[in-house]
Protein backbone atom coordinates (compact mmCIF):
# COMPACT_ATOMS: atom_id res chain seq x y z
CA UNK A 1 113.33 107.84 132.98
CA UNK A 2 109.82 108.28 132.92
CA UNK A 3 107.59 105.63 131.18
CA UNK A 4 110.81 103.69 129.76
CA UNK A 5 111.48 100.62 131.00
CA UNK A 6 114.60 99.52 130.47
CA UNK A 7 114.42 95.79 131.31
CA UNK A 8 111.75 95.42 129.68
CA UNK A 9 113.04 97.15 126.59
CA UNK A 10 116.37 94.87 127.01
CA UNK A 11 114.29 92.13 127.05
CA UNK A 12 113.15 92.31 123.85
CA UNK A 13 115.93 93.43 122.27
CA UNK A 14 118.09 90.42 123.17
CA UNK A 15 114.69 87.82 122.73
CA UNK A 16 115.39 85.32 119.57
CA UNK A 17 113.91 86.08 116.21
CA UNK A 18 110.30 85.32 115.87
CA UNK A 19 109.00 82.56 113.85
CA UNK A 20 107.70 82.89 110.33
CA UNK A 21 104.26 82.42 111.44
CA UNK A 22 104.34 85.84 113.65
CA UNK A 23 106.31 88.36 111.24
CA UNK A 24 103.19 86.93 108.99
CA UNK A 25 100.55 88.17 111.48
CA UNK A 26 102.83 91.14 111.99
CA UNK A 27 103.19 91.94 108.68
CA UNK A 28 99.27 91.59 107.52
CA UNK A 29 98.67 94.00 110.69
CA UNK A 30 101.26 96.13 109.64
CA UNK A 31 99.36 96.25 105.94
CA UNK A 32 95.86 97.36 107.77
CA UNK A 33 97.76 100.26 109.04
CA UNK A 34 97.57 99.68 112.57
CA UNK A 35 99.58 100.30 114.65
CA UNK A 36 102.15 97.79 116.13
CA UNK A 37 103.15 97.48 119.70
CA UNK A 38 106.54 97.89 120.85
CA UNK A 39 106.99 93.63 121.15
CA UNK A 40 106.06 93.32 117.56
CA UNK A 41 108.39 96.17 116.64
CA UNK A 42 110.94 94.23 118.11
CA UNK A 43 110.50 91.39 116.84
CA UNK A 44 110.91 92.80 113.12
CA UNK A 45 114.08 95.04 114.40
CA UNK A 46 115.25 91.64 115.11
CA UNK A 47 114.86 90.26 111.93
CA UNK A 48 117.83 88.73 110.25
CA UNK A 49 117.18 86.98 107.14
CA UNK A 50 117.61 89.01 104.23
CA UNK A 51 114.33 87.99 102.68
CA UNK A 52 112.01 88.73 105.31
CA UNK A 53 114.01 92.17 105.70
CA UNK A 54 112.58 92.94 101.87
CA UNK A 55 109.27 92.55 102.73
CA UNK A 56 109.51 94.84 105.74
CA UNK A 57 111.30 97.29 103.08
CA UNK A 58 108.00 96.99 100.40
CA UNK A 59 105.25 96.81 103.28
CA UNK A 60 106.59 100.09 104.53
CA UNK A 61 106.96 101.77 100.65
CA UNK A 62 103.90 100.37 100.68
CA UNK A 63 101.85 101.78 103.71
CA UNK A 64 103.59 105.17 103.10
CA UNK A 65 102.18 105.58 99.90
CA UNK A 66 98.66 104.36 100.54
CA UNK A 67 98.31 107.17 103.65
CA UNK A 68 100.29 110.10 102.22
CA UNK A 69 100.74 109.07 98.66
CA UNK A 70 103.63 109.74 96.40
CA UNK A 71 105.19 113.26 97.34
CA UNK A 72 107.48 114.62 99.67
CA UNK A 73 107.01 117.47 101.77
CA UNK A 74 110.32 120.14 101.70
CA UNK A 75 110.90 122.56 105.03
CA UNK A 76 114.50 124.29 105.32
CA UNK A 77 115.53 124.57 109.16
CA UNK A 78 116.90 128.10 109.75
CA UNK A 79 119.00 128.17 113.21
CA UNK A 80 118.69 131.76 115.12
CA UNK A 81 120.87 131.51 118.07
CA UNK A 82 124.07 128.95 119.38
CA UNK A 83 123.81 130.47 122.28
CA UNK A 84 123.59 127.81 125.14
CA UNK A 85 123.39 127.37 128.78
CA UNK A 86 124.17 123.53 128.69
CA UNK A 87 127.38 121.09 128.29
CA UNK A 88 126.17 118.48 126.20
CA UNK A 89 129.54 116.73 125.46
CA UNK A 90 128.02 116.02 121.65
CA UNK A 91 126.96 118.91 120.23
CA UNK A 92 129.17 121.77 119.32
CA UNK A 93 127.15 124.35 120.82
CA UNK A 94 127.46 123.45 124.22
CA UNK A 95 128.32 125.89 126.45
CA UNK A 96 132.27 124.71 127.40
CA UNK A 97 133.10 124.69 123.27
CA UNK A 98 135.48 127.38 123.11
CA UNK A 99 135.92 127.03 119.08
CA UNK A 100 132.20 128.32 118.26
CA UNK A 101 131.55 131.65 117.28
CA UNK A 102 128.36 132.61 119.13
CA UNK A 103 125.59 134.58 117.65
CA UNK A 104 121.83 135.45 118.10
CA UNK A 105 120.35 136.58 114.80
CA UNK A 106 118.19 140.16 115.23
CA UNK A 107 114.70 140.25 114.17
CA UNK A 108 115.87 141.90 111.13
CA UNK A 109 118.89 139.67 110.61
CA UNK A 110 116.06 136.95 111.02
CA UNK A 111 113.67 138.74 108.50
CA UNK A 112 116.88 138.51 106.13
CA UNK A 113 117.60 135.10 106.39
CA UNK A 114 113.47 134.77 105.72
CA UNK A 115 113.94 136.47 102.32
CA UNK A 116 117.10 134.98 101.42
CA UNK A 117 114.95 131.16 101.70
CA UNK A 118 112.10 132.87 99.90
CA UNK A 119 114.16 134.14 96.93
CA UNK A 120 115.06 130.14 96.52
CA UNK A 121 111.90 128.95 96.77
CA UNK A 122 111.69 127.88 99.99
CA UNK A 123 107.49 128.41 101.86
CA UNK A 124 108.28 126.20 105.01
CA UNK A 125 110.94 126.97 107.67
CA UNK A 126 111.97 125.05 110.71
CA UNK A 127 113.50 127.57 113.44
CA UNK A 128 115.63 126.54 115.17
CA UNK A 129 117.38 127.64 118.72
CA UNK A 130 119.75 126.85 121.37
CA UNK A 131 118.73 127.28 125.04
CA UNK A 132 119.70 130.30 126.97
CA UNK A 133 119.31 130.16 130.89
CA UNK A 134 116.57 132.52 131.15
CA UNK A 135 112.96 131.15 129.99
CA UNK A 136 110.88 134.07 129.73
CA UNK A 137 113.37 136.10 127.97
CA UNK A 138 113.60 133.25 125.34
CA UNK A 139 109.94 132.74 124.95
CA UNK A 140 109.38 136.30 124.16
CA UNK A 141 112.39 136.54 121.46
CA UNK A 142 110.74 133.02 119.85
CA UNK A 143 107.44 134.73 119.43
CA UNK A 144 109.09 137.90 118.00
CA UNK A 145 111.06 135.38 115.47
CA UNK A 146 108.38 133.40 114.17
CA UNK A 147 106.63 136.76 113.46
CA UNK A 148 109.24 138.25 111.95
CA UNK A 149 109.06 135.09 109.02
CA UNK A 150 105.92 135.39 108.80
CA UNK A 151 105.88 139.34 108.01
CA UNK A 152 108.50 138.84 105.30
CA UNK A 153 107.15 138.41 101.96
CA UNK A 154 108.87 138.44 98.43
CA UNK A 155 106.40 139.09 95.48
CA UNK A 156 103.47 136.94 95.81
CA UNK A 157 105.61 134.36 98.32
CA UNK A 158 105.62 133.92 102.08
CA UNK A 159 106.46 131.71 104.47
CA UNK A 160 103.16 129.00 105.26
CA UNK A 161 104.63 127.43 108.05
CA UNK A 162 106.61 127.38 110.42
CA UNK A 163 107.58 125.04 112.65
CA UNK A 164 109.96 125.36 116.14
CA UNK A 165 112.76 123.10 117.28
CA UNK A 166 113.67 124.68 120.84
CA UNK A 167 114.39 123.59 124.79
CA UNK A 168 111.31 122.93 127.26
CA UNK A 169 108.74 125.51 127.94
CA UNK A 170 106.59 125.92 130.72
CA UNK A 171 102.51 125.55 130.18
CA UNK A 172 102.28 128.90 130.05
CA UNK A 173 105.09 129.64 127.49
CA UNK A 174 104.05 126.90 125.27
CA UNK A 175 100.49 128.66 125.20
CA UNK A 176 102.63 132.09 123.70
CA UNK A 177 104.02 129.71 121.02
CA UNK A 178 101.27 128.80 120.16
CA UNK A 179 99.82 131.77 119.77
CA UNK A 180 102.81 133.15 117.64
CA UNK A 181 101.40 131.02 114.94
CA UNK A 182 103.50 128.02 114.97
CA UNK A 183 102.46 124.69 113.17
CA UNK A 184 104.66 121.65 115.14
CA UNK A 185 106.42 121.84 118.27
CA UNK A 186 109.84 119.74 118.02
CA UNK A 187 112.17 118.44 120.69
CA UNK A 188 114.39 115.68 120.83
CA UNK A 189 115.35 113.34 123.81
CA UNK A 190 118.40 112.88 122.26
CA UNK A 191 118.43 109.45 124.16
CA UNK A 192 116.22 107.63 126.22
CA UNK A 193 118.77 105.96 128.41
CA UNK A 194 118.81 107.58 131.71
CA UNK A 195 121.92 106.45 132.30
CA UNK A 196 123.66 107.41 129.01
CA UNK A 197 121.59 111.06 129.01
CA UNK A 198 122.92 112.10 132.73
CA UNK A 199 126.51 110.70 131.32
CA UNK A 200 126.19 113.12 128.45
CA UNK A 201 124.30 116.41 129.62
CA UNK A 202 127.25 117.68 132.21
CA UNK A 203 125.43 121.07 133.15
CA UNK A 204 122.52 123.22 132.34
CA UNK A 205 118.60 123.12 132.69
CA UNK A 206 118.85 120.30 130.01
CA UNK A 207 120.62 117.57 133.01
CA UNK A 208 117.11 116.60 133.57
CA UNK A 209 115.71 113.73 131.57
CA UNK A 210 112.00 113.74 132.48
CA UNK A 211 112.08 117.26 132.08
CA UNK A 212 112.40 117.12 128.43
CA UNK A 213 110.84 113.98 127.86
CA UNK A 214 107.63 115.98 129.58
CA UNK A 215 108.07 119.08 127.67
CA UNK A 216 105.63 117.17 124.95
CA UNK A 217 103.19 116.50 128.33
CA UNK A 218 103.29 120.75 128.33
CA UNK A 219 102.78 121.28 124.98
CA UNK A 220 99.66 119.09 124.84
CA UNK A 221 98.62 120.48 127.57
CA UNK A 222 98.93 124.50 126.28
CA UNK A 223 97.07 123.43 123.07
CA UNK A 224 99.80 122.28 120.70
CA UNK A 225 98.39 119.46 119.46
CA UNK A 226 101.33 118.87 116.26
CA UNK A 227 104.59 117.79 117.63
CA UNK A 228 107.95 115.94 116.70
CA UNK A 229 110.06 113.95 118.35
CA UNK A 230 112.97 111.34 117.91
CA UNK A 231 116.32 110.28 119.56
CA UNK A 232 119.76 111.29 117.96
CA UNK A 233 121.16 107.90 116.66
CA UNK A 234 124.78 106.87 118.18
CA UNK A 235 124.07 108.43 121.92
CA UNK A 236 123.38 104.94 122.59
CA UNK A 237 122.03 101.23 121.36
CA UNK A 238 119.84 102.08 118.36
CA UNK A 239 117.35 99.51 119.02
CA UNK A 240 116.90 100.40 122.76
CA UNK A 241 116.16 103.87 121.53
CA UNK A 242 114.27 102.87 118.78
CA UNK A 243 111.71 100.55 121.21
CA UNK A 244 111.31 103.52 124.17
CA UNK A 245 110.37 106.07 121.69
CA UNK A 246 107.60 103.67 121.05
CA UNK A 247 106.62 103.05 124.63
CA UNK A 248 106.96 107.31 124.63
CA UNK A 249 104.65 107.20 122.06
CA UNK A 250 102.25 104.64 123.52
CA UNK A 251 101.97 106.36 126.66
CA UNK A 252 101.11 110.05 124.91
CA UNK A 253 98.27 108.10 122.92
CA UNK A 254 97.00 106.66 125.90
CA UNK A 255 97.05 109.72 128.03
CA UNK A 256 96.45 112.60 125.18
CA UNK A 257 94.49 110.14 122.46
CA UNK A 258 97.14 111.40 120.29
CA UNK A 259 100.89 110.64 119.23
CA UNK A 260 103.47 112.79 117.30
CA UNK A 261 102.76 114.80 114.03
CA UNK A 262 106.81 113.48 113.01
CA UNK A 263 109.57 111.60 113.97
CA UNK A 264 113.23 112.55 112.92
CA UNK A 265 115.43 109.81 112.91
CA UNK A 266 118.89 111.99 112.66
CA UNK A 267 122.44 109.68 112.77
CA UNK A 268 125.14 111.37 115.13
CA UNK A 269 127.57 113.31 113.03
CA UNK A 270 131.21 114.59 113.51
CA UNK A 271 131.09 118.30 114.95
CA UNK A 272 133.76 121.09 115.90
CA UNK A 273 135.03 120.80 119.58
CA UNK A 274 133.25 117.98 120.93
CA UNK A 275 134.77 115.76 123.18
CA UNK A 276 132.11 113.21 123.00
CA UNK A 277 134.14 110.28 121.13
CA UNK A 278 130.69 107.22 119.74
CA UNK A 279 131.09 103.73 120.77
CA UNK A 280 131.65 101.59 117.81
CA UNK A 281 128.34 99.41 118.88
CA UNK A 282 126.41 102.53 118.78
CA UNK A 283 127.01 102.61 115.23
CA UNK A 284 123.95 101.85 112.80
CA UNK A 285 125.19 100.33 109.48
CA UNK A 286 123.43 101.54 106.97
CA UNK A 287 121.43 98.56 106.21
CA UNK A 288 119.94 98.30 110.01
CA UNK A 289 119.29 101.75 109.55
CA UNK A 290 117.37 101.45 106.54
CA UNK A 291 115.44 98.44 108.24
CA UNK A 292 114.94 100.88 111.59
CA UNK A 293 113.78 103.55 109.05
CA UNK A 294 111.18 101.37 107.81
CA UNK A 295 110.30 99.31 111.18
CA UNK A 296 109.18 103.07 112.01
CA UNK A 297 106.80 103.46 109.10
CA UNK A 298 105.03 100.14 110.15
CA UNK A 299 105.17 101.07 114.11
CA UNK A 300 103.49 104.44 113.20
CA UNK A 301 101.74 104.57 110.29
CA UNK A 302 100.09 107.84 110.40
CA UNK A 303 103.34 109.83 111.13
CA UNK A 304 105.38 111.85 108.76
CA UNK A 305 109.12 110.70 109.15
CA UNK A 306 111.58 113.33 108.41
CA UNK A 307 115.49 113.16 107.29
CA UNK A 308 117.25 115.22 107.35
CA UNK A 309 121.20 116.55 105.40
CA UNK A 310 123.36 114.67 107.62
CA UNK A 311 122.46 112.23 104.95
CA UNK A 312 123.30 111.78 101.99
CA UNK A 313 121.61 112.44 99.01
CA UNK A 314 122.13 108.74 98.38
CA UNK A 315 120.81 107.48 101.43
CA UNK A 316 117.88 109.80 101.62
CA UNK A 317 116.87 109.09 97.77
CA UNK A 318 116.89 105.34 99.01
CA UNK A 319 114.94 106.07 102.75
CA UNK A 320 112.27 107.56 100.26
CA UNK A 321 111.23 103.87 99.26
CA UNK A 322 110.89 102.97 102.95
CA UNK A 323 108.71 105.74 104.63
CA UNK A 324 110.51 108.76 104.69
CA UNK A 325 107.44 111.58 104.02
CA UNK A 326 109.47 114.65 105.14
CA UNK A 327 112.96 116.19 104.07
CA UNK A 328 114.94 119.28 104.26
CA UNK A 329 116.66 120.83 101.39
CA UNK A 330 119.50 122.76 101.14
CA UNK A 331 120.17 123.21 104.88
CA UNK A 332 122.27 125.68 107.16
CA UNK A 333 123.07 124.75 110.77
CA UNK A 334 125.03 127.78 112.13
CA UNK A 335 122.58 131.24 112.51
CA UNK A 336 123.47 133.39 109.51
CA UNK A 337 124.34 130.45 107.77
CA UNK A 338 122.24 131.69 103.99
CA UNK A 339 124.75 133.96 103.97
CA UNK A 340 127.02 132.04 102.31
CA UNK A 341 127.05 129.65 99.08
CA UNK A 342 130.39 127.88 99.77
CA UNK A 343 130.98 124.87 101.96
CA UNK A 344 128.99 125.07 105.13
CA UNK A 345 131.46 122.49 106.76
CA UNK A 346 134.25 124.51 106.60
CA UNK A 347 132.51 126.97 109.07
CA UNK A 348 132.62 126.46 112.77
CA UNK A 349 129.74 127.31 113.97
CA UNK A 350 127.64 124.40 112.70
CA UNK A 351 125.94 122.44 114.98
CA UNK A 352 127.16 119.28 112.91
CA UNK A 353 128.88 118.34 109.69
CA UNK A 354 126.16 117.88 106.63
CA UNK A 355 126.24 115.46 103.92
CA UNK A 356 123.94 116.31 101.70
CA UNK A 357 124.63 119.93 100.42
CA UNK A 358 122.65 119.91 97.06
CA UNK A 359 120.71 123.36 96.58
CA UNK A 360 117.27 122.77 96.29
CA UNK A 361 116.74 122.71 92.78
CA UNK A 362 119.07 119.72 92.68
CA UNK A 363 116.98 118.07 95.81
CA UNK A 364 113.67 118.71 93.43
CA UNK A 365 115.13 117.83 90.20
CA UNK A 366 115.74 114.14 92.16
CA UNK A 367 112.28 113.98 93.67
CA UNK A 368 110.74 114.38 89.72
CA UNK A 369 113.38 111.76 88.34
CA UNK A 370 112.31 109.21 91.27
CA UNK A 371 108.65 109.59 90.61
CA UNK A 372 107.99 112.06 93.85
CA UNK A 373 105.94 115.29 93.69
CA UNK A 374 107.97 117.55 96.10
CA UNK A 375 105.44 119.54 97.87
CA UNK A 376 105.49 122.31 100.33
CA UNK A 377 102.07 122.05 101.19
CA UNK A 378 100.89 123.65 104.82
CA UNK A 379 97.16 123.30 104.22
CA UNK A 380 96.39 121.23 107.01
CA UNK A 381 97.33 123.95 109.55
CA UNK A 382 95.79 126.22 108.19
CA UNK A 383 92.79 124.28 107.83
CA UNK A 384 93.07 123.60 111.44
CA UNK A 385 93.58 119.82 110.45
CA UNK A 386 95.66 119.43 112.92
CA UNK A 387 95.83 117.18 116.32
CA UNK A 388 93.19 114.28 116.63
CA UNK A 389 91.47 115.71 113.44
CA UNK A 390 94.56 115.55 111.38
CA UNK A 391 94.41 111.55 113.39
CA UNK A 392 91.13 110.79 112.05
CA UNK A 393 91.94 111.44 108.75
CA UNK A 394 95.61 109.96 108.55
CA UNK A 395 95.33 106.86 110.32
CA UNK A 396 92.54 105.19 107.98
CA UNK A 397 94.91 106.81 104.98
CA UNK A 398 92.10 109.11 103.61
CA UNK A 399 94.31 111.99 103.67
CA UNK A 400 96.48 110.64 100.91
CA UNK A 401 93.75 113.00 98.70
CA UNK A 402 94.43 115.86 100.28
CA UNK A 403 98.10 115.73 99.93
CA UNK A 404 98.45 114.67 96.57
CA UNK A 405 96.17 117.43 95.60
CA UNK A 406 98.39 120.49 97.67
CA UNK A 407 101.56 118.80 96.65
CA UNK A 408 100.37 119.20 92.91
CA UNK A 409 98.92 122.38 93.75
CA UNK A 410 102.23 124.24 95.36
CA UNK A 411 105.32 122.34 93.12
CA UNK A 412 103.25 124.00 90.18
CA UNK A 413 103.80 127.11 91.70
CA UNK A 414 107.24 126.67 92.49
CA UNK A 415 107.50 125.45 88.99
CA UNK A 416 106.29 128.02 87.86
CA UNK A 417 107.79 130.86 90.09
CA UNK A 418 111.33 128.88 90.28
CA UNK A 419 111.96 126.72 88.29
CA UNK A 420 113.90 126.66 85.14
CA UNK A 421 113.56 125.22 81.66
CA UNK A 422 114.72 121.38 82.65
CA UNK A 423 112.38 121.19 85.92
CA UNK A 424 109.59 122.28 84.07
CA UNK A 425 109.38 120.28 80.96
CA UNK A 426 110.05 117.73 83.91
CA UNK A 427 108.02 118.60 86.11
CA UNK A 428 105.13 118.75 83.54
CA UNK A 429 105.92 114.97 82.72
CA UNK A 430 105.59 114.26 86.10
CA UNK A 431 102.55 116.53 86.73
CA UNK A 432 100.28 115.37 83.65
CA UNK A 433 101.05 111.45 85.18
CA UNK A 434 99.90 112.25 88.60
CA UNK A 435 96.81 114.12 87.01
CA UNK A 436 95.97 110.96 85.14
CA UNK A 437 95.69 108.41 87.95
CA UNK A 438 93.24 111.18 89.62
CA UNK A 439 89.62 110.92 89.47
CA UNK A 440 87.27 113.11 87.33
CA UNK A 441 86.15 115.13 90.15
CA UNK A 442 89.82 115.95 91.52
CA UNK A 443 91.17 116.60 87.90
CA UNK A 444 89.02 119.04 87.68
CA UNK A 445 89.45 120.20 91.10
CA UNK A 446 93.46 120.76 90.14
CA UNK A 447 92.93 122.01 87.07
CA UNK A 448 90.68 125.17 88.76
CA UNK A 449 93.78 125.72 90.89
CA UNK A 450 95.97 125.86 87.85
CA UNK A 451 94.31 128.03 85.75
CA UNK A 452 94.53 130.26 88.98
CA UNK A 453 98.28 130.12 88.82
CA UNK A 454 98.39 131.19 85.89
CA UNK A 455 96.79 133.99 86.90
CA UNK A 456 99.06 134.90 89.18
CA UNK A 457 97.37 133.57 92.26
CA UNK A 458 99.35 131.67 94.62
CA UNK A 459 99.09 130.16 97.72
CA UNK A 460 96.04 127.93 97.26
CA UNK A 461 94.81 124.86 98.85
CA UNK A 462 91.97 122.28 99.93
């Protein structure tokens, strides 16, 4: 596979665990928010000794807080089509699965789904979409979707972002995205053993590798300039894929001068109809997931980290304290799937089984208790802070300022617009003690945006 090598990546994987002297140096690098390479990643991945492991676990609360502060940004992913042209043996939408019930939302079944979200709160949305054989004919019904959520509006509230998880594009077809408005580009490699990704993808345009893995080459290239990656944890050693999405993401900062807006770091879960059966050494325990989780956060400092429900809502309150920036709430992964308020599980269309099924009032209500000003702040698109400008300002951690200043600005609305009598005499604790460890100047600056609120303006932002 392109620009992963695997000897070298096995190399360090198996090399013995560095002395105290270098997870020092790595460590006090780590702390200056600069990047690591992928051999110093290692060599904390490698770490063993429990004490060593908490310090990784603080540095990384640590350097996510002093670049994006205390709050956590909320999206909701909202899947428009299963339909798929590949057999990956893993995921329940591939093309041999005989037990999923296939569907391709409308525009105005997508519109729907858009006002359903909106009616809960919801101002970011993830689309999401399986790949269909014919390009053109799927680039033209993504641009129609992301217009239809943006034309939907409910009262005073629209959609501010949104953000598209779909197959490869073409130059050309990633400059119509684009153009349709949307904020990050996201594709997974799934895994970045050749080997192991030829094993799993049986059939399809997806059987090439470099393909994907060059689909983020494209979308550079067409202008987007915010995109997301990650592998899906269990496909293969978690380490190995840990280590080439790092030497991915060296080679797009050396070649574009910029590296990805996120990284998911999803754990393979069970799924209707698969036939793919995880090795048992593929398995992350929790604890070296945590660890990976926050080995991430020191790797890449600037990027937001996202996690998503097929954890729980006890393992993604705790991945909060080690870099996670970025969650979903409340999530559906079958198209239709707002629909319905009862167990999404038990329907067998989803892509894969969730864990955490809390609505997102309960999701916010545990984002106040833990300190965390949920936010659903978008203001850096639309400021066109985006690419090697959104770079500038992340990687030194100046745009911790900005972001504590939206996420105030938008969970006031939602408290406001949403929320009920708990979350806001909550809320307003947590509010008044963010407000306090603000300057003068930014006070001030929030307080002019609050008095609009109460105004009724919404959808404000610096």
């Amino acid at each position: 596979m392109k620009h992963i090598n695997d000897e070298k990546i096995n190399k360090l994987i198996n090399a013995p665990q560095c002395s105290r002297e270098e997870f020092d140096l790595i460590i006090e690098k780590a702390k200056k928010l600069q990047r690591l390479t992928t051999e110093e990643s290692a060599k904390l991945l490698n770490i063993k000794d429990k004490n060593l492991t908490d310090i990784i676990f603080r540095t990384a609360e640590d350097v996510k807080n002093t670049i994006y502060g205390k709050r956590v940004v909320l999206f909701v992913p909202l899947y428009i089509s299963n339909i798929c042209a590949n057999d990956c043996i893993y995921c329940s939408f591939c093309k041999t699965n005989k037990t999923t019930i296939r569907k391709k939302l409308s525009i105005d079944e997508i519109k729907e789904q858009t006002r359903i979200l909106l009616e809960r709160g919801h101002k970011r949305i993830l689309l999401v979409a399986a790949e269909e054989a014919n390009e053109d004919s799927n680039i033209n019904y993504y641009v129609d979707a992301v217009k239809a959520v943006y034309s939907v509006s409910v009262g005073t509230n629209r959609i501010k972002r949104v953000n598209f998880n779909c197959a490869p594009l073409s130059i050309e077809n990633f400059k119509k995205l684009k153009a349709s408005g949307i904020g990050t580009f996201q594709i997974f490699q799934e895994t970045y053993h050749d080997a192991t990704y030829r094993k799993l993808h049986r059939s399809g345009p997806k059987t090439d590798p470099d393909n994907r893995l060059d689909a983020i080459d494209r979308a550079f290239k067409a202008g987007i300039d915010d995109v997301g990656i990650g592998p899906l944890y269990g496909l293969y050693n978690y380490k190995f894929e840990t280590l080439a999405m790092f030497e991915h993401i060296a080679y797009l900062e050396k070649e574009f001068g910029l590296g990805p807006h996120t990284i998911s770091v999803p754990r393979l879960e069970p799924t209707y109809g698969s036939e793919f059966i995880q090795d048992k050494e593929n398995i992350i325990p929790d604890e070296e997931f945590k660890k990976m989780v926050a080995v991430i956060r020191l790797s890449v400092p600037y990027t937001g980290i996202i996690m998503s429900t097929r954890e729980s809502a006890h393992m993604r309150n705790e991945l909060l304290n080690l870099g996670v920036s970025q969650i979903s709430a409340e999530s559906r992964v079958s198209p239709g799937g707002y629909e319905r308020s009862d167990d999404h599980n038990a329907i067998p269309n989803v892509q894969f089984m969730l864990s955490d099924q809390r609505t997102i009032e309960e999701v916010i209500a545990d984002l106040v208790k833990f300190g965390y000003i949920p936010s659903f702040c978008a203001a850096c698109y639309r400021k066109e802070r985006t690419g090697k400008v959104f770079m500038s300002i992340a990687k030194p951690g100046n745009i911790k300022e900005k972001c504590t200043i939206n996420a105030l600005i938008t969970f006031k609305e939602y408290i406001e617009d949403f929320g009920n009598e708990e979350l806001k005499k909550q809320g307003g604790i947590l509010i008044e003690k963010k407000m306090a460890e603000l300057n003068e100047y930014d006070r001030e600056v929030v307080n002019h945006f609050f008095e609009n609120i109460r105004k009724g303006n919404r959808d404000e932002f610096i």
